[in-house]
PDB file of N, CA and C in Angstrom:
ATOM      1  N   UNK A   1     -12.320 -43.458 -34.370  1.00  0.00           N
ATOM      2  CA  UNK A   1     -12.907 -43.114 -35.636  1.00  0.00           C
ATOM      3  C   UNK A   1     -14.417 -42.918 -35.495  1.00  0.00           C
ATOM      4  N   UNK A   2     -14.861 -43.732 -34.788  1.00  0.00           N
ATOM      5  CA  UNK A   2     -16.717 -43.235 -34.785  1.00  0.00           C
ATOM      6  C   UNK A   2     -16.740 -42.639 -33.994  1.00  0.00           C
ATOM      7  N   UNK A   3     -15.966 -42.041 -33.137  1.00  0.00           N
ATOM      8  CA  UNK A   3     -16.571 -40.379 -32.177  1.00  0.00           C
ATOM      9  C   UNK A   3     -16.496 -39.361 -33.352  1.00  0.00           C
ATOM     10  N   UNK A   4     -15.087 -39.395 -34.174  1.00  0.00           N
ATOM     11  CA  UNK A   4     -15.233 -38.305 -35.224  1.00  0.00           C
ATOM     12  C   UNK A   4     -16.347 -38.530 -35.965  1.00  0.00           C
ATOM     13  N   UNK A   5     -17.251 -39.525 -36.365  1.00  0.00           N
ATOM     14  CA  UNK A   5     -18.215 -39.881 -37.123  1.00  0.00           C
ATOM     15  C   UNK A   5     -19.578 -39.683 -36.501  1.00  0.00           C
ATOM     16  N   UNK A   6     -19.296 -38.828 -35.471  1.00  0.00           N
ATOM     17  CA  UNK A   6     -20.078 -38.726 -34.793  1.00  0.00           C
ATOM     18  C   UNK A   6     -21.527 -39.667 -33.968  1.00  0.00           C
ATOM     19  N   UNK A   7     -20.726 -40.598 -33.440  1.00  0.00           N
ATOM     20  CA  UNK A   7     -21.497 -42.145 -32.916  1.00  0.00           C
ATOM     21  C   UNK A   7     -21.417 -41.305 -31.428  1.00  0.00           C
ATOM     22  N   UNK A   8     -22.400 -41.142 -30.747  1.00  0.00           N
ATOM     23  CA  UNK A   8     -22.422 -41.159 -29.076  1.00  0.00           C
ATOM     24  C   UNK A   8     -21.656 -41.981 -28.393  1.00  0.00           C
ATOM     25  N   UNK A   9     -21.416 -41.784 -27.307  1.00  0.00           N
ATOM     26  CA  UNK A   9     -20.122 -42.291 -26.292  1.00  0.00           C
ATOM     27  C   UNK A   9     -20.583 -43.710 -25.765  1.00  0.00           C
ATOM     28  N   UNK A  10     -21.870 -43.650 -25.639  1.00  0.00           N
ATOM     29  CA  UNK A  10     -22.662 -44.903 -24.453  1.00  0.00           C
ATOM     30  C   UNK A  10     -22.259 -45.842 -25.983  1.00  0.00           C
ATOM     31  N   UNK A  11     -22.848 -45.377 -27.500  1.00  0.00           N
ATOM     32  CA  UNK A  11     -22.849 -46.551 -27.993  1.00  0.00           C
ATOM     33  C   UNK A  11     -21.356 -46.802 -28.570  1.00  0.00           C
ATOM     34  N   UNK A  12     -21.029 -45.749 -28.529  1.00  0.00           N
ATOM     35  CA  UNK A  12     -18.997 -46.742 -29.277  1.00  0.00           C
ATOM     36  C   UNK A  12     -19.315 -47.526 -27.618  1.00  0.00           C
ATOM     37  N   UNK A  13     -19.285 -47.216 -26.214  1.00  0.00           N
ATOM     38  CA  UNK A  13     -18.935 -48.249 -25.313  1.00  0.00           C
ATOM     39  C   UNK A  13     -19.987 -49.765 -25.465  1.00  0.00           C
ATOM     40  N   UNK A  14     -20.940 -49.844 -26.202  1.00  0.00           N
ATOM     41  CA  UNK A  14     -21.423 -50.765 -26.280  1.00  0.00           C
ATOM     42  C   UNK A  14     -20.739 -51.603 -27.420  1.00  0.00           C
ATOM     43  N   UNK A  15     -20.066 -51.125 -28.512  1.00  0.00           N
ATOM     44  CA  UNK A  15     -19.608 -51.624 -29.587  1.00  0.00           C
ATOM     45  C   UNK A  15     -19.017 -52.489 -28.842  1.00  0.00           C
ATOM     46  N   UNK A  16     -17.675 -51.236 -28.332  1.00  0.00           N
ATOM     47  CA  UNK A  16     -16.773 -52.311 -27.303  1.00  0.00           C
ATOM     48  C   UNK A  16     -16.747 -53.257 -26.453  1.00  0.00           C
ATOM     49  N   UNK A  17     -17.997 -53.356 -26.209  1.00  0.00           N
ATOM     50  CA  UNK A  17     -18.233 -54.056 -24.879  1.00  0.00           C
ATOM     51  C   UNK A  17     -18.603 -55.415 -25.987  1.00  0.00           C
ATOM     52  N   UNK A  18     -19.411 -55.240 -26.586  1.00  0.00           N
ATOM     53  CA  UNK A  18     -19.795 -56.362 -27.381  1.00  0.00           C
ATOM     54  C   UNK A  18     -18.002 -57.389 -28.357  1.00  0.00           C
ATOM     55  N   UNK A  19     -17.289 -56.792 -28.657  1.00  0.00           N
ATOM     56  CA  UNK A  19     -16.236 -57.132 -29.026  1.00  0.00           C
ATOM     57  C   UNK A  19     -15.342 -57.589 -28.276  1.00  0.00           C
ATOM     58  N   UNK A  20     -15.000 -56.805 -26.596  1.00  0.00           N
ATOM     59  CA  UNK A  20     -14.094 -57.572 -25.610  1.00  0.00           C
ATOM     60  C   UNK A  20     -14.828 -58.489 -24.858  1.00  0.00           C
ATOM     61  N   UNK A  21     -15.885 -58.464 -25.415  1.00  0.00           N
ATOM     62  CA  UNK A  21     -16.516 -59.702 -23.877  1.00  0.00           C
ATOM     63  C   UNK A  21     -16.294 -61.192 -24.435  1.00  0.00           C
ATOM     64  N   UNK A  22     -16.124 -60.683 -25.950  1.00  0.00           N
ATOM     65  CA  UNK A  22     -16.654 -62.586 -26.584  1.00  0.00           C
ATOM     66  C   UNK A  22     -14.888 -63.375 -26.160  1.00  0.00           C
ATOM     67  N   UNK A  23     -15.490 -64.958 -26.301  1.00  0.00           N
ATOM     68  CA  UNK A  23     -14.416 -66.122 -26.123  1.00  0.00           C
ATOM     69  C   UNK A  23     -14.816 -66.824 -26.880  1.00  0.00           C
ATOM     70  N   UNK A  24     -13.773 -67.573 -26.995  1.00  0.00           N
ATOM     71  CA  UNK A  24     -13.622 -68.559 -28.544  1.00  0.00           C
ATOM     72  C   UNK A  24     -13.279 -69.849 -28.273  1.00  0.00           C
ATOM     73  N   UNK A  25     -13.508 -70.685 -28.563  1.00  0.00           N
ATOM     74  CA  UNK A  25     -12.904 -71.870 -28.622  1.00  0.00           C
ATOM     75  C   UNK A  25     -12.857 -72.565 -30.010  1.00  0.00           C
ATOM     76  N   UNK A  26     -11.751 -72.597 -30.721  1.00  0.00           N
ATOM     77  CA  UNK A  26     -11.305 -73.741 -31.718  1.00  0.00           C
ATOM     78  C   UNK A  26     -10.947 -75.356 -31.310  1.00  0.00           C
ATOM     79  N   UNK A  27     -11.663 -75.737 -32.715  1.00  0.00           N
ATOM     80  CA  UNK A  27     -11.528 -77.875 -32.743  1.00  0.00           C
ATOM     81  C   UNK A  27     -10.297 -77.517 -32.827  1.00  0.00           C
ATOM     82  N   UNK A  28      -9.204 -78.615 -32.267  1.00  0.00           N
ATOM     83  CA  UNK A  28      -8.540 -79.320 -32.668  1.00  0.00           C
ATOM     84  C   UNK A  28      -8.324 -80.885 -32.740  1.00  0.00           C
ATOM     85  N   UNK A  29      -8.154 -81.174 -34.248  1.00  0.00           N
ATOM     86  CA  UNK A  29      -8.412 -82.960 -34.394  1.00  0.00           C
ATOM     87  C   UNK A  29      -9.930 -83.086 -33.717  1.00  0.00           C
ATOM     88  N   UNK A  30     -10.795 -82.226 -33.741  1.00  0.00           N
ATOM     89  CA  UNK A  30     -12.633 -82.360 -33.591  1.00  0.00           C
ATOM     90  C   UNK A  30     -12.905 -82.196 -32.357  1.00  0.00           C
ATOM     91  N   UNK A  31     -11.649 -82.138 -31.245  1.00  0.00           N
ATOM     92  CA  UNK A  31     -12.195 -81.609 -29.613  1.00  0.00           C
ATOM     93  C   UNK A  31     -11.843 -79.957 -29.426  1.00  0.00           C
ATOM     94  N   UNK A  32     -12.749 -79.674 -29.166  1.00  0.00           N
ATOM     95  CA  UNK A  32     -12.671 -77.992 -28.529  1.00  0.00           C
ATOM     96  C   UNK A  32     -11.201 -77.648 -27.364  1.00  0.00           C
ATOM     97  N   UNK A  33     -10.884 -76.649 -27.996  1.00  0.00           N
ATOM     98  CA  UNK A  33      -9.953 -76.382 -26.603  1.00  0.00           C
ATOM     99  C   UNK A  33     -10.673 -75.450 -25.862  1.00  0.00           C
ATOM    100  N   UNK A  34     -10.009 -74.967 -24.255  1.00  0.00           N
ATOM    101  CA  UNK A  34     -10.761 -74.337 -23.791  1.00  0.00           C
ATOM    102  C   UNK A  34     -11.016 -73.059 -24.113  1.00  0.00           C
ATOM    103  N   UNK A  35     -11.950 -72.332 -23.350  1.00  0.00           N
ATOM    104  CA  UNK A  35     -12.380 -71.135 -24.514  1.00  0.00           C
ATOM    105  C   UNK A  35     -10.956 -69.407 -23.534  1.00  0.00           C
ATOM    106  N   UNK A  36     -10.994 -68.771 -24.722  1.00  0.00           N
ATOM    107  CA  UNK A  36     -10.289 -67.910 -24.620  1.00  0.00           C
ATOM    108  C   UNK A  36     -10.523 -66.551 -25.001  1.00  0.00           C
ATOM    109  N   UNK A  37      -9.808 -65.502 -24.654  1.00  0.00           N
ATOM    110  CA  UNK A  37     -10.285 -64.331 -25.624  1.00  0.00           C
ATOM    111  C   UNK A  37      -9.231 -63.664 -26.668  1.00  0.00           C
ATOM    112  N   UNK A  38      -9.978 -63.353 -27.382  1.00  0.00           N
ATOM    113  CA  UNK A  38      -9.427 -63.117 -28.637  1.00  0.00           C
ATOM    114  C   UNK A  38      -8.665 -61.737 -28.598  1.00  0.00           C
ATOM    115  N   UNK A  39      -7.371 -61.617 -28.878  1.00  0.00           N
ATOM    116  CA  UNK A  39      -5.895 -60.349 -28.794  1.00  0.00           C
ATOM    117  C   UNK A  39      -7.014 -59.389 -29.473  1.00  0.00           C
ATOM    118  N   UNK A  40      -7.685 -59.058 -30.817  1.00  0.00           N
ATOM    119  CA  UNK A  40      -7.798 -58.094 -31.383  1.00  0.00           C
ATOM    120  C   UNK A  40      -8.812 -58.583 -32.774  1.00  0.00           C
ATOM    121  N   UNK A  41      -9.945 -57.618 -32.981  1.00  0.00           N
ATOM    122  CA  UNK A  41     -10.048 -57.941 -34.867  1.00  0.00           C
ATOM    123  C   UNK A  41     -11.515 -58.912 -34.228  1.00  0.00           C
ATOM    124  N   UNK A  42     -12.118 -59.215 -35.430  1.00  0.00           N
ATOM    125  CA  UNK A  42     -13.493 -59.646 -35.541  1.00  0.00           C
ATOM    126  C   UNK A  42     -13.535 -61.573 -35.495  1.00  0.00           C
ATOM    127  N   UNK A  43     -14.403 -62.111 -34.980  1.00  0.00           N
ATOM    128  CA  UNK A  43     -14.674 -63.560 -35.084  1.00  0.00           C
ATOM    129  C   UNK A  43     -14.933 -64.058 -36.722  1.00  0.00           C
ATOM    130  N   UNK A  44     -15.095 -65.168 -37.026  1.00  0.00           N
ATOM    131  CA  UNK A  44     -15.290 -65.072 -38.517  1.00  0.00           C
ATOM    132  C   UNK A  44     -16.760 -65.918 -37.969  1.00  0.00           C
ATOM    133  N   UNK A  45     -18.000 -64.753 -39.125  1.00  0.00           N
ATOM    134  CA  UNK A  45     -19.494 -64.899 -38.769  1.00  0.00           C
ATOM    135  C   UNK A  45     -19.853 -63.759 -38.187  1.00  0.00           C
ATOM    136  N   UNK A  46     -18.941 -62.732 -37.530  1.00  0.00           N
ATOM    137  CA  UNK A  46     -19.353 -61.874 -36.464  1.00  0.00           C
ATOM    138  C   UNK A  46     -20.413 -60.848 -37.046  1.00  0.00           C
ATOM    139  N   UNK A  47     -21.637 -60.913 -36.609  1.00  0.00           N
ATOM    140  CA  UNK A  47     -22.642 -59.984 -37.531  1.00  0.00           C
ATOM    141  C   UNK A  47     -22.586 -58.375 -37.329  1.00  0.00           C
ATOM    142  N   UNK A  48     -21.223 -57.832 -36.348  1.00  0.00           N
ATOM    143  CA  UNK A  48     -20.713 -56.592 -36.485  1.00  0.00           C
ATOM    144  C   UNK A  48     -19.669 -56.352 -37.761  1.00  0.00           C
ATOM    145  N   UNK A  49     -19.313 -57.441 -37.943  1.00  0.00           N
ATOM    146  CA  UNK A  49     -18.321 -57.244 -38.741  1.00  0.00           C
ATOM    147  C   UNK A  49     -18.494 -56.295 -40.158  1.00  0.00           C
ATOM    148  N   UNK A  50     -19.986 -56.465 -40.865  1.00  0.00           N
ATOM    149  CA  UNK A  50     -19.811 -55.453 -42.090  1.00  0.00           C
ATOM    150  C   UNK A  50     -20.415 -53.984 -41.636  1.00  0.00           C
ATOM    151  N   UNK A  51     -21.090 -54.113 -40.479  1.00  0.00           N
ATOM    152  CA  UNK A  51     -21.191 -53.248 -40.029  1.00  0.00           C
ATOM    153  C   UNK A  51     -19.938 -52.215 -39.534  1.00  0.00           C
ATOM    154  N   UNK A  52     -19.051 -52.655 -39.409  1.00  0.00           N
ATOM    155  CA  UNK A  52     -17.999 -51.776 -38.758  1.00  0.00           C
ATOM    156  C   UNK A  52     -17.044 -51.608 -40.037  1.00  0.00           C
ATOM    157  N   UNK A  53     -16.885 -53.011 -41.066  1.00  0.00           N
ATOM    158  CA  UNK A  53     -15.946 -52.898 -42.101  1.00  0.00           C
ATOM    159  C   UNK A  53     -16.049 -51.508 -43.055  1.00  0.00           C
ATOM    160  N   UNK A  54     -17.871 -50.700 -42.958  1.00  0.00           N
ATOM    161  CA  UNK A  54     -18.465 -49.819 -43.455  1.00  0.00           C
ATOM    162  C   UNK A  54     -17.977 -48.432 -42.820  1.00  0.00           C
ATOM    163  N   UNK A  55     -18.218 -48.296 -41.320  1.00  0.00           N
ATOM    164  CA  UNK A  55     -17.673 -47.242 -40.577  1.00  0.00           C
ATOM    165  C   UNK A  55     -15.620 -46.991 -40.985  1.00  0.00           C
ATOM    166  N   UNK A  56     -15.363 -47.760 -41.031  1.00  0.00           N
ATOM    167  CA  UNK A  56     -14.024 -47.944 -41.106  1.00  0.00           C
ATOM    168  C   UNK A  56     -13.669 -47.754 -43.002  1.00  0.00           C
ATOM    169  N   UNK A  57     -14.065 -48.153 -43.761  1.00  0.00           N
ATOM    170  CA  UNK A  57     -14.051 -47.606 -45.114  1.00  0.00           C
ATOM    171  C   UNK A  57     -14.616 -46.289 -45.090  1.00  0.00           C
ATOM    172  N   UNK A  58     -15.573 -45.926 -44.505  1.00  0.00           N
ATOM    173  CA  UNK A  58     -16.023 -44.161 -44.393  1.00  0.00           C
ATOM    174  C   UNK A  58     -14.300 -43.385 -44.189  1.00  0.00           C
ATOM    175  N   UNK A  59     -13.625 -43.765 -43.094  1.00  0.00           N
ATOM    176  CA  UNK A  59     -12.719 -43.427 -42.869  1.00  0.00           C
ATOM    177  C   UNK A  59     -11.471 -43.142 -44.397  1.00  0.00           C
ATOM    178  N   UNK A  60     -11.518 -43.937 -45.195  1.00  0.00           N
ATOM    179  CA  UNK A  60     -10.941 -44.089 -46.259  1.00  0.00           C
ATOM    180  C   UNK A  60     -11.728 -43.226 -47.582  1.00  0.00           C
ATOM    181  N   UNK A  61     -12.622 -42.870 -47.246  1.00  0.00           N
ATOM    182  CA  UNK A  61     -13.634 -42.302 -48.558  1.00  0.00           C
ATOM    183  C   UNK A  61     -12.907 -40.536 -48.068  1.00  0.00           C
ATOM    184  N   UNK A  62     -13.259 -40.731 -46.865  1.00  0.00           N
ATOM    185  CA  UNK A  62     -12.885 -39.044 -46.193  1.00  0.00           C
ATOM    186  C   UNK A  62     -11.377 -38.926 -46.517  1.00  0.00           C
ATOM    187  N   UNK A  63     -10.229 -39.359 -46.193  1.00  0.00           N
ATOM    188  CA  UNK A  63      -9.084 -39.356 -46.879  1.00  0.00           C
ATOM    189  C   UNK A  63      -8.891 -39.004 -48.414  1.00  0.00           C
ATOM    190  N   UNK A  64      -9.787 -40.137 -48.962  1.00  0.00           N
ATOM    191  CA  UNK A  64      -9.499 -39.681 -50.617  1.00  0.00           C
ATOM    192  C   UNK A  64     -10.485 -37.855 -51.232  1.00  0.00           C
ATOM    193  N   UNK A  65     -11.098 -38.114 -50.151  1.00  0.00           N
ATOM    194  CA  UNK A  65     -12.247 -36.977 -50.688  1.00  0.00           C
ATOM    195  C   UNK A  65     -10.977 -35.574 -50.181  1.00  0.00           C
ATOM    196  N   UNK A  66     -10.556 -35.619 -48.866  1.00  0.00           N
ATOM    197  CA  UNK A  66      -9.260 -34.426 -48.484  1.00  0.00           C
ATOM    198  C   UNK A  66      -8.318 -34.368 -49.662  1.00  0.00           C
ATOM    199  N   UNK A  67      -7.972 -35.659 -50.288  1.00  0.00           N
ATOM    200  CA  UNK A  67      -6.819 -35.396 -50.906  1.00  0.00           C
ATOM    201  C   UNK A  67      -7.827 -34.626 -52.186  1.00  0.00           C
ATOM    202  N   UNK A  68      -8.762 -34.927 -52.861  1.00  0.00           N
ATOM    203  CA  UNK A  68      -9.239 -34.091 -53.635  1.00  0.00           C
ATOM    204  C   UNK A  68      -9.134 -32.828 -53.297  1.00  0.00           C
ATOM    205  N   UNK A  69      -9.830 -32.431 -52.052  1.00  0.00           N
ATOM    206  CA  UNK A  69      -9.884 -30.592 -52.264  1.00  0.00           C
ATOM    207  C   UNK A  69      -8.457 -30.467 -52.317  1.00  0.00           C
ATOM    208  N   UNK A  70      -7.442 -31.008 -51.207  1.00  0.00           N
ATOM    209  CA  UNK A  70      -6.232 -30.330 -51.435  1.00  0.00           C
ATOM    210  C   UNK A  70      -5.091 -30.434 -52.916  1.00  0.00           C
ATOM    211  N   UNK A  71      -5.974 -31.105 -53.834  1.00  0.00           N
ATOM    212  CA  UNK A  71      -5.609 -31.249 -55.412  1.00  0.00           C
ATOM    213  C   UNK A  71      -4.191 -32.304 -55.309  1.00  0.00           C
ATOM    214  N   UNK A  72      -4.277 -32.987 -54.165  1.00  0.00           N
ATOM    215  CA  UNK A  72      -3.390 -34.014 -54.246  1.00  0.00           C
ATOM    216  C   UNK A  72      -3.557 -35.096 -55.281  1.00  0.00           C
ATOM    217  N   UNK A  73      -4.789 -35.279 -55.562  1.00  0.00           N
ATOM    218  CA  UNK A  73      -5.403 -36.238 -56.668  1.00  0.00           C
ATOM    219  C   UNK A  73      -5.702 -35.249 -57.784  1.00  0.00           C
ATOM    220  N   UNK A  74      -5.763 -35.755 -58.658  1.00  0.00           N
ATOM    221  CA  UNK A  74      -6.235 -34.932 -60.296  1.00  0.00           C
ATOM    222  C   UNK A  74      -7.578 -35.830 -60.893  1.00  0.00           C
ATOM    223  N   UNK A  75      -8.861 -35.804 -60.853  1.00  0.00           N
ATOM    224  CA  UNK A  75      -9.911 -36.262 -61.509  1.00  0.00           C
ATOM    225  C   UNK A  75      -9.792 -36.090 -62.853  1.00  0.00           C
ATOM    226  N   UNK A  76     -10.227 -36.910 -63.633  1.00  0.00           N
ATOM    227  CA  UNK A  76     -10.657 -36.633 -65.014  1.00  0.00           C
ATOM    228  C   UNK A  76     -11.718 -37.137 -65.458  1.00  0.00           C
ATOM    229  N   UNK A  77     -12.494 -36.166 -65.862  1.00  0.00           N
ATOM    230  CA  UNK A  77     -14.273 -36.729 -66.001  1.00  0.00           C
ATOM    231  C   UNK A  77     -14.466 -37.194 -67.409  1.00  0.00           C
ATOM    232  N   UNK A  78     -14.755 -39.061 -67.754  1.00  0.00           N
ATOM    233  CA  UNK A  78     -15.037 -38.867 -69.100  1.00  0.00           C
ATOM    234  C   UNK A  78     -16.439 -39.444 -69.329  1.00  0.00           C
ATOM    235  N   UNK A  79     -17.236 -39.818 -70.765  1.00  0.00           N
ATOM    236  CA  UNK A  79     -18.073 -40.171 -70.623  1.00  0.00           C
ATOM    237  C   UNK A  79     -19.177 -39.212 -71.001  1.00  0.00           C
ATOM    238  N   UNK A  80     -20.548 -39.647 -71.008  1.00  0.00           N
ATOM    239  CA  UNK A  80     -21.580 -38.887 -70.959  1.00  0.00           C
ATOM    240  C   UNK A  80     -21.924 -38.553 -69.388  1.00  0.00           C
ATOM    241  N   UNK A  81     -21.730 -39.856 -68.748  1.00  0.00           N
ATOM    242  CA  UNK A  81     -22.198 -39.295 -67.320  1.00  0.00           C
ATOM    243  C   UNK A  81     -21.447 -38.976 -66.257  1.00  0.00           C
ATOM    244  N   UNK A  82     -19.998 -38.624 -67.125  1.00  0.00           N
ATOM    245  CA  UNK A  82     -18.859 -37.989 -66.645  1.00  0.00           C
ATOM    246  C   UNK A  82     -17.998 -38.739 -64.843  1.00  0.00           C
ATOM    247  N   UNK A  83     -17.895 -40.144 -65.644  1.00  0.00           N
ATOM    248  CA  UNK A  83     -17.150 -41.127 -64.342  1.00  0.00           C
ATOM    249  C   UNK A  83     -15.838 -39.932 -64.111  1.00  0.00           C
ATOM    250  N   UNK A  84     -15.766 -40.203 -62.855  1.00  0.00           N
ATOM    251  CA  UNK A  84     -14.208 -39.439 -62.558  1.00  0.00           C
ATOM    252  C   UNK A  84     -13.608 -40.875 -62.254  1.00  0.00           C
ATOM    253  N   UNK A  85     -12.119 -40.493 -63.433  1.00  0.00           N
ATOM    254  CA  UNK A  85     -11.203 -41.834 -63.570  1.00  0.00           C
ATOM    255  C   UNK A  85      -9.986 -40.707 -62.736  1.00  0.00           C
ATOM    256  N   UNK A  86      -9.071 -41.682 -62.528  1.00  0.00           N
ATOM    257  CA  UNK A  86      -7.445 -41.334 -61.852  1.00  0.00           C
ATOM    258  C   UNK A  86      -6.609 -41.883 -62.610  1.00  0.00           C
ATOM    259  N   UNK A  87      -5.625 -40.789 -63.503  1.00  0.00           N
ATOM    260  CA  UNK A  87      -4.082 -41.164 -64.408  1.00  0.00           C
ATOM    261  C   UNK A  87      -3.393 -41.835 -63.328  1.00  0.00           C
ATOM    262  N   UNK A  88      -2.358 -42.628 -64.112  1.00  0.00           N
ATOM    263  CA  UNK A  88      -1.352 -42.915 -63.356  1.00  0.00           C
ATOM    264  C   UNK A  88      -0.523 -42.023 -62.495  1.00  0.00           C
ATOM    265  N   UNK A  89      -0.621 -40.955 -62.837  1.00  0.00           N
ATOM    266  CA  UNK A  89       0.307 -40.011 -62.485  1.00  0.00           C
ATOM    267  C   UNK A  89      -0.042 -39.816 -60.623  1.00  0.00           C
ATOM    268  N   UNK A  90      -1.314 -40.042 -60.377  1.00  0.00           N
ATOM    269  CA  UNK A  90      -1.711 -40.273 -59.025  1.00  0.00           C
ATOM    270  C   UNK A  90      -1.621 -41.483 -58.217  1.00  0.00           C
ATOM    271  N   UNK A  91      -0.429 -42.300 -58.991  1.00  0.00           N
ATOM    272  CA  UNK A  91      -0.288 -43.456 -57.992  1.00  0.00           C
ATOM    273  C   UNK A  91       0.591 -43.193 -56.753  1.00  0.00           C
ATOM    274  N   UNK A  92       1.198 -42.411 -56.952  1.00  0.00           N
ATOM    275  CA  UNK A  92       1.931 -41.605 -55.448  1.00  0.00           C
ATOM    276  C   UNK A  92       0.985 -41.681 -54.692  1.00  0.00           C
ATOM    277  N   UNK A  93      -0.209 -40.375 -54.881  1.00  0.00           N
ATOM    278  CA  UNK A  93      -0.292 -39.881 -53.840  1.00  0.00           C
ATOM    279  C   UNK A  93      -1.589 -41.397 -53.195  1.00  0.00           C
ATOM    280  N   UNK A  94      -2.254 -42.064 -53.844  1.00  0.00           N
ATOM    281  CA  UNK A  94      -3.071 -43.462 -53.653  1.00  0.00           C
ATOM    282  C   UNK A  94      -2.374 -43.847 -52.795  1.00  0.00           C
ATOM    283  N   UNK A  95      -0.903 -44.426 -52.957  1.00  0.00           N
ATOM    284  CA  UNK A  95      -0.316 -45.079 -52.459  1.00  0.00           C
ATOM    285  C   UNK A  95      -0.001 -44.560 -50.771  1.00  0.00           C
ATOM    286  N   UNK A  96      -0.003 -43.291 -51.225  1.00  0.00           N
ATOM    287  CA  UNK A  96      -0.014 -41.957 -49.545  1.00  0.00           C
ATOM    288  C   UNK A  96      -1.125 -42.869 -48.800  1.00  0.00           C
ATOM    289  N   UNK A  97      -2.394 -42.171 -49.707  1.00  0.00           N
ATOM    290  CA  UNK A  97      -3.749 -42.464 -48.800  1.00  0.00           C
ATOM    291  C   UNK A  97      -4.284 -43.582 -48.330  1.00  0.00           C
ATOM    292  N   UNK A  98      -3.455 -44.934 -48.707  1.00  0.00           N
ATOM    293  CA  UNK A  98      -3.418 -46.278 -48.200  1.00  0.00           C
ATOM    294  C   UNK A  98      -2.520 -46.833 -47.376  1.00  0.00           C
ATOM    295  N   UNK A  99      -1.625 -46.223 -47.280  1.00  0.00           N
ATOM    296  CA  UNK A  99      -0.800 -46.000 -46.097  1.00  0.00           C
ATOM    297  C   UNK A  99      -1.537 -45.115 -44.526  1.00  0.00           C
ATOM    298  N   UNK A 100      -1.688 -44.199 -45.159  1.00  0.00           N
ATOM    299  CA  UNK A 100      -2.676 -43.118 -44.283  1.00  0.00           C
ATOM    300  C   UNK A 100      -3.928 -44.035 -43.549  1.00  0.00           C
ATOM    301  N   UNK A 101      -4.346 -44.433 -44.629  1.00  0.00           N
ATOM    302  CA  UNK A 101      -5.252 -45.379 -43.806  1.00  0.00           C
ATOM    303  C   UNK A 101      -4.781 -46.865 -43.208  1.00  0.00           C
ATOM    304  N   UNK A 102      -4.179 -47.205 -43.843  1.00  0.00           N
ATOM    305  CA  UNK A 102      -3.392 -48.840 -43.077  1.00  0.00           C
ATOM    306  C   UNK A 102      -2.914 -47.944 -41.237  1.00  0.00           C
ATOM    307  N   UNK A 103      -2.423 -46.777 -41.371  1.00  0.00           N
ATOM    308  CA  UNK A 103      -1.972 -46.694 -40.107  1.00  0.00           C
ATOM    309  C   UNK A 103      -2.727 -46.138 -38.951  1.00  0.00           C
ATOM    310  N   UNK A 104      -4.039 -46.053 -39.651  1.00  0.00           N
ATOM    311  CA  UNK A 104      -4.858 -45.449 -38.805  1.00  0.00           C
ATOM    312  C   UNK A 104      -6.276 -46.094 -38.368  1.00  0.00           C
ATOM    313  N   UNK A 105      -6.404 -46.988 -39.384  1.00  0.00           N
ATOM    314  CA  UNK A 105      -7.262 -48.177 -39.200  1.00  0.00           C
ATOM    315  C   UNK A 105      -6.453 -49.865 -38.926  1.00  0.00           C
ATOM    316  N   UNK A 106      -5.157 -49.388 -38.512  1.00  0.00           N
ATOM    317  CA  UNK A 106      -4.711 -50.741 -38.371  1.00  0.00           C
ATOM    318  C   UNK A 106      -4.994 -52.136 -39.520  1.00  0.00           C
ATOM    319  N   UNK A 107      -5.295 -51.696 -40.607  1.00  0.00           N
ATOM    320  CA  UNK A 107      -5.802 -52.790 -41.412  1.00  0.00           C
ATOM    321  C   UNK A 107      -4.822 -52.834 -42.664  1.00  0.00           C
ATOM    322  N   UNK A 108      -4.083 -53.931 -42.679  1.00  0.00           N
ATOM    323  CA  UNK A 108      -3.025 -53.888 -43.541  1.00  0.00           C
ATOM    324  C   UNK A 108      -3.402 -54.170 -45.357  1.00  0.00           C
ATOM    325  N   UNK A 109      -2.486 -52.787 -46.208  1.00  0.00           N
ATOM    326  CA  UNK A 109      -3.129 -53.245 -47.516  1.00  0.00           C
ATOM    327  C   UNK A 109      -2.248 -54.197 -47.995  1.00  0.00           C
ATOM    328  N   UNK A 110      -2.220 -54.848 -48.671  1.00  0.00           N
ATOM    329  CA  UNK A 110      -1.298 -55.707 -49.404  1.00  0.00           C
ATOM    330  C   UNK A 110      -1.545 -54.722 -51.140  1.00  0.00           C
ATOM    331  N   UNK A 111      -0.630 -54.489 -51.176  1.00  0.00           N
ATOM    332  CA  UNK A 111      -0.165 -53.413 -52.697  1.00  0.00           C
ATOM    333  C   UNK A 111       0.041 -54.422 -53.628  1.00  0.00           C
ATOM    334  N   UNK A 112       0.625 -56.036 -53.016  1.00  0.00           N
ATOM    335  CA  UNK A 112       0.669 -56.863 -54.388  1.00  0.00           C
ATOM    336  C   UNK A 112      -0.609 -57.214 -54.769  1.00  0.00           C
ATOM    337  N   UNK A 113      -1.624 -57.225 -54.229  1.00  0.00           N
ATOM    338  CA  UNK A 113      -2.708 -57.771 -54.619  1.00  0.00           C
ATOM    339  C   UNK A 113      -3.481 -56.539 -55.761  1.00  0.00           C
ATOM    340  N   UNK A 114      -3.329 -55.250 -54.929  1.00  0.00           N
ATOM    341  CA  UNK A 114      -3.929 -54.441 -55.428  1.00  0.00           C
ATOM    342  C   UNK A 114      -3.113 -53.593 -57.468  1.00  0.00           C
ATOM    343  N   UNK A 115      -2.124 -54.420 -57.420  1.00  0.00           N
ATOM    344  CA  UNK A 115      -0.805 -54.188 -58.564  1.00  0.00           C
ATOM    345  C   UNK A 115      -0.868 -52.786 -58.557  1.00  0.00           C
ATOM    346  N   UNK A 116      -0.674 -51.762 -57.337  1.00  0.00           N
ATOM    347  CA  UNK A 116      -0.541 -50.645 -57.382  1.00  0.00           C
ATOM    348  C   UNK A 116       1.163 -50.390 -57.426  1.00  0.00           C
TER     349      UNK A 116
END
């Protein structure tokens, strides 16, 4: 996703490098186990983390913005300063573009939370 976003090669390899190098160790009952590396996904504290949570929602803005031109979504502008709201009638295709993105950002939505 950040080569299409156009990020240079040296620095997505630095992203990476910064993400596979780290090890972890969790207390258990207050003693550390030994340290390990982590399968996948961010440390909790990790000061990349909103940084990337941002690159990775870009990814999701560009989805909804495609489904606009291709009139998959229907806007309706109300208001004086003319908010664009979404009828129900576009919960299909939402439901498309969160899928679309769950499978492409690996980041799972939960639909009960969202009462879509």
């Amino acid at each position: 996703m950040m080569k299409k976003l156009g990020f240079p090669s040296k620095w997505i390899e630095w992203i990476r490098g910064c993400l596979e190098s780290a090890t972890v160790s969790v207390l258990v009952n207050g003693s550390p186990t030994s340290e390990f590396k982590p399968m996948r996904g961010l440390r909790q504290g990790d000061s990349l983390a909103s940084f990337l949570f941002i690159i990775v929602v870009e990814g999701l803005a560009g989805l909804v913005r495609q489904a606009l031109r291709a009139n998959f979504l229907q806007g309706m502008k109300v208001g004086r300063s003319e908010i664009e709201i979404y009828n129900y009638s576009n919960v299909v295709a939402i439901k498309a573009i969160l899928r679309c993105y769950e499978l492409a950002s690996r980041l799972k939505i939960n639909l009960r939370k969202s009462k879509l």
